[in-house]
C-alpha atoms as a PDB file:
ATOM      1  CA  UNK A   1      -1.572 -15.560  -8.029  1.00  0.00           C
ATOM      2  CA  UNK A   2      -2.733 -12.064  -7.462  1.00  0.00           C
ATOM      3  CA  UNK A   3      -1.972  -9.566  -5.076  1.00  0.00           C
ATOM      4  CA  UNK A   4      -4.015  -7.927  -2.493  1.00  0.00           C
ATOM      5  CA  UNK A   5      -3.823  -5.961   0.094  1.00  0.00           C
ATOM      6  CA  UNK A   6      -5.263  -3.635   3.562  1.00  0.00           C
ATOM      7  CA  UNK A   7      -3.430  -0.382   2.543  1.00  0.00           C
ATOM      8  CA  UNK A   8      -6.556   1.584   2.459  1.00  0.00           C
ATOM      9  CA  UNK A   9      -7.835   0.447   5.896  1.00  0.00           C
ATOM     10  CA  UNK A  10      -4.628   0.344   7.733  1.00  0.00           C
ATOM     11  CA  UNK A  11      -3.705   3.853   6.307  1.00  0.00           C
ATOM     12  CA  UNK A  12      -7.077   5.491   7.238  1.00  0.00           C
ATOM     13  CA  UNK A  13      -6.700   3.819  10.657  1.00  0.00           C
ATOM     14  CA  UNK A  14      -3.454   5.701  11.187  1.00  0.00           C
ATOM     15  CA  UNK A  15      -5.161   8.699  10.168  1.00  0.00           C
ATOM     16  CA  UNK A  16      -3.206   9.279   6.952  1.00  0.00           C
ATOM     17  CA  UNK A  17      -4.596  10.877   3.687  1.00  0.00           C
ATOM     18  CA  UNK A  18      -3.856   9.196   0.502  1.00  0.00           C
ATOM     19  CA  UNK A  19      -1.286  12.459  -0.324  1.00  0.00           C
ATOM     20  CA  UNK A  20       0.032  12.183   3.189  1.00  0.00           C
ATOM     21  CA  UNK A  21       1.531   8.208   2.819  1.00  0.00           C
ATOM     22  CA  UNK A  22       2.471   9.504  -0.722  1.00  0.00           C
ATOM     23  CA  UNK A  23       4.113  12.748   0.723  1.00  0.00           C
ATOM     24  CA  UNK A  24       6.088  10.245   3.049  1.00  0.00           C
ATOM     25  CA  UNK A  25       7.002   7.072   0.625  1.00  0.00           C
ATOM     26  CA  UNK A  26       8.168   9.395  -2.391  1.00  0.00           C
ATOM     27  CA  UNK A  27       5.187   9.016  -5.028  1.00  0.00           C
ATOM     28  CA  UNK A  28       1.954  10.665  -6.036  1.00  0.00           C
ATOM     29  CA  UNK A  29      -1.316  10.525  -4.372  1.00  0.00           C
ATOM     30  CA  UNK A  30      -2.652   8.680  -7.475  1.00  0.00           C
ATOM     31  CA  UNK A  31       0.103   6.101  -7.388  1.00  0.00           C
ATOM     32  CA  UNK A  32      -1.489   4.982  -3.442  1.00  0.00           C
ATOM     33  CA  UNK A  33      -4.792   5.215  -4.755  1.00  0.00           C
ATOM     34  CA  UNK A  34      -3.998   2.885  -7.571  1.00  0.00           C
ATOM     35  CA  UNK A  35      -2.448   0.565  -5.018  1.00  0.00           C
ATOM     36  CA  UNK A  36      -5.643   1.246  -3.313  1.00  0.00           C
ATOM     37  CA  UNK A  37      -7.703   0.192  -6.032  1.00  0.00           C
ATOM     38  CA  UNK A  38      -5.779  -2.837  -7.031  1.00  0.00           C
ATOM     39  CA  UNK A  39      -4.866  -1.369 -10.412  1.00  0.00           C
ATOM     40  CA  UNK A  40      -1.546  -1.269 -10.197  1.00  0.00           C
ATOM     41  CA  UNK A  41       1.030  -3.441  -8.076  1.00  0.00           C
ATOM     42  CA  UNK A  42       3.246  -1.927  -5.993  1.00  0.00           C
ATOM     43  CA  UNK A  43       7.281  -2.634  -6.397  1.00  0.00           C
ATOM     44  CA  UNK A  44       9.275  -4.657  -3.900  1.00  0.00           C
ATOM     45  CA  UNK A  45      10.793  -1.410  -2.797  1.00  0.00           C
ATOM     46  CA  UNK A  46       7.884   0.490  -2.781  1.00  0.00           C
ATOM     47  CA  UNK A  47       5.959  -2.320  -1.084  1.00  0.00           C
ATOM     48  CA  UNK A  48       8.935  -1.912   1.550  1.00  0.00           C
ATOM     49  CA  UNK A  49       8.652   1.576   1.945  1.00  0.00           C
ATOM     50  CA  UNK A  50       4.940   1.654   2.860  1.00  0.00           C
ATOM     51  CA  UNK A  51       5.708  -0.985   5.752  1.00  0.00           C
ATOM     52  CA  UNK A  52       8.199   0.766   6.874  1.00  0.00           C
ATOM     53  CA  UNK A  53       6.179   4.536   7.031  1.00  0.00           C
ATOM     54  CA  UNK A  54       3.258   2.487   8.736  1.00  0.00           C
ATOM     55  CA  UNK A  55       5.428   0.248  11.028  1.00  0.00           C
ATOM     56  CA  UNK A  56       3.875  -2.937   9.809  1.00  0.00           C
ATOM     57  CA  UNK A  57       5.495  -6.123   8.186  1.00  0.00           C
ATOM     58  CA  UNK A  58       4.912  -6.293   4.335  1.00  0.00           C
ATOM     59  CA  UNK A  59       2.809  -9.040   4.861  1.00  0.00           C
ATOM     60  CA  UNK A  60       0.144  -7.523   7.098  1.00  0.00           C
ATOM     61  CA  UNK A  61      -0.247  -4.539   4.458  1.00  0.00           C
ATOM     62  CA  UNK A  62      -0.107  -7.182   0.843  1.00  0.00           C
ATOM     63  CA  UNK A  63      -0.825 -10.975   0.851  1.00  0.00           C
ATOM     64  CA  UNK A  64      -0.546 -13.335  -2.540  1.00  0.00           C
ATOM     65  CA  UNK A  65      -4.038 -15.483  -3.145  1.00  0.00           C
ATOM     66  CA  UNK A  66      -4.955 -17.231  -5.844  1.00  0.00           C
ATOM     67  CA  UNK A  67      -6.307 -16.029  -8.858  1.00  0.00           C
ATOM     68  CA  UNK A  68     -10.528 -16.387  -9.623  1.00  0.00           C
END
């Protein structure tokens, strides 16, 4: 399984720079781009922290697929 997810779209919809949702869920700009990017997978918390800043479910922001 592998994780992916909207972040990038559904933060640049709400008009939020990359230091901005970092600013407001407690990590580094480069930590959200990474997220971004797919390089690096979010904890549950921090997962939970970004739904809660853009007032989405986890689940519209990160969804499991399978693995190519």
């Amino acid at each position: 399984m592998k994780l992916q997810n909207n972040l990038k779209a559904l933060r640049a919809a709400r008009k939020m720079t990359q230091a901005d949702l970092a600013t407001a869920v407690g990590v580094t700009r480069k930590t959200i781009n990474t997220i971004e990017n797919r390089v690096f997978v979010p904890s549950t918390v921090l997962a939970l922290r970004i739904a809660q800043v853009l007032e989405l479910p986890v689940e519209e922001i990160f969804e499991l697929t399978e693995q190519d």
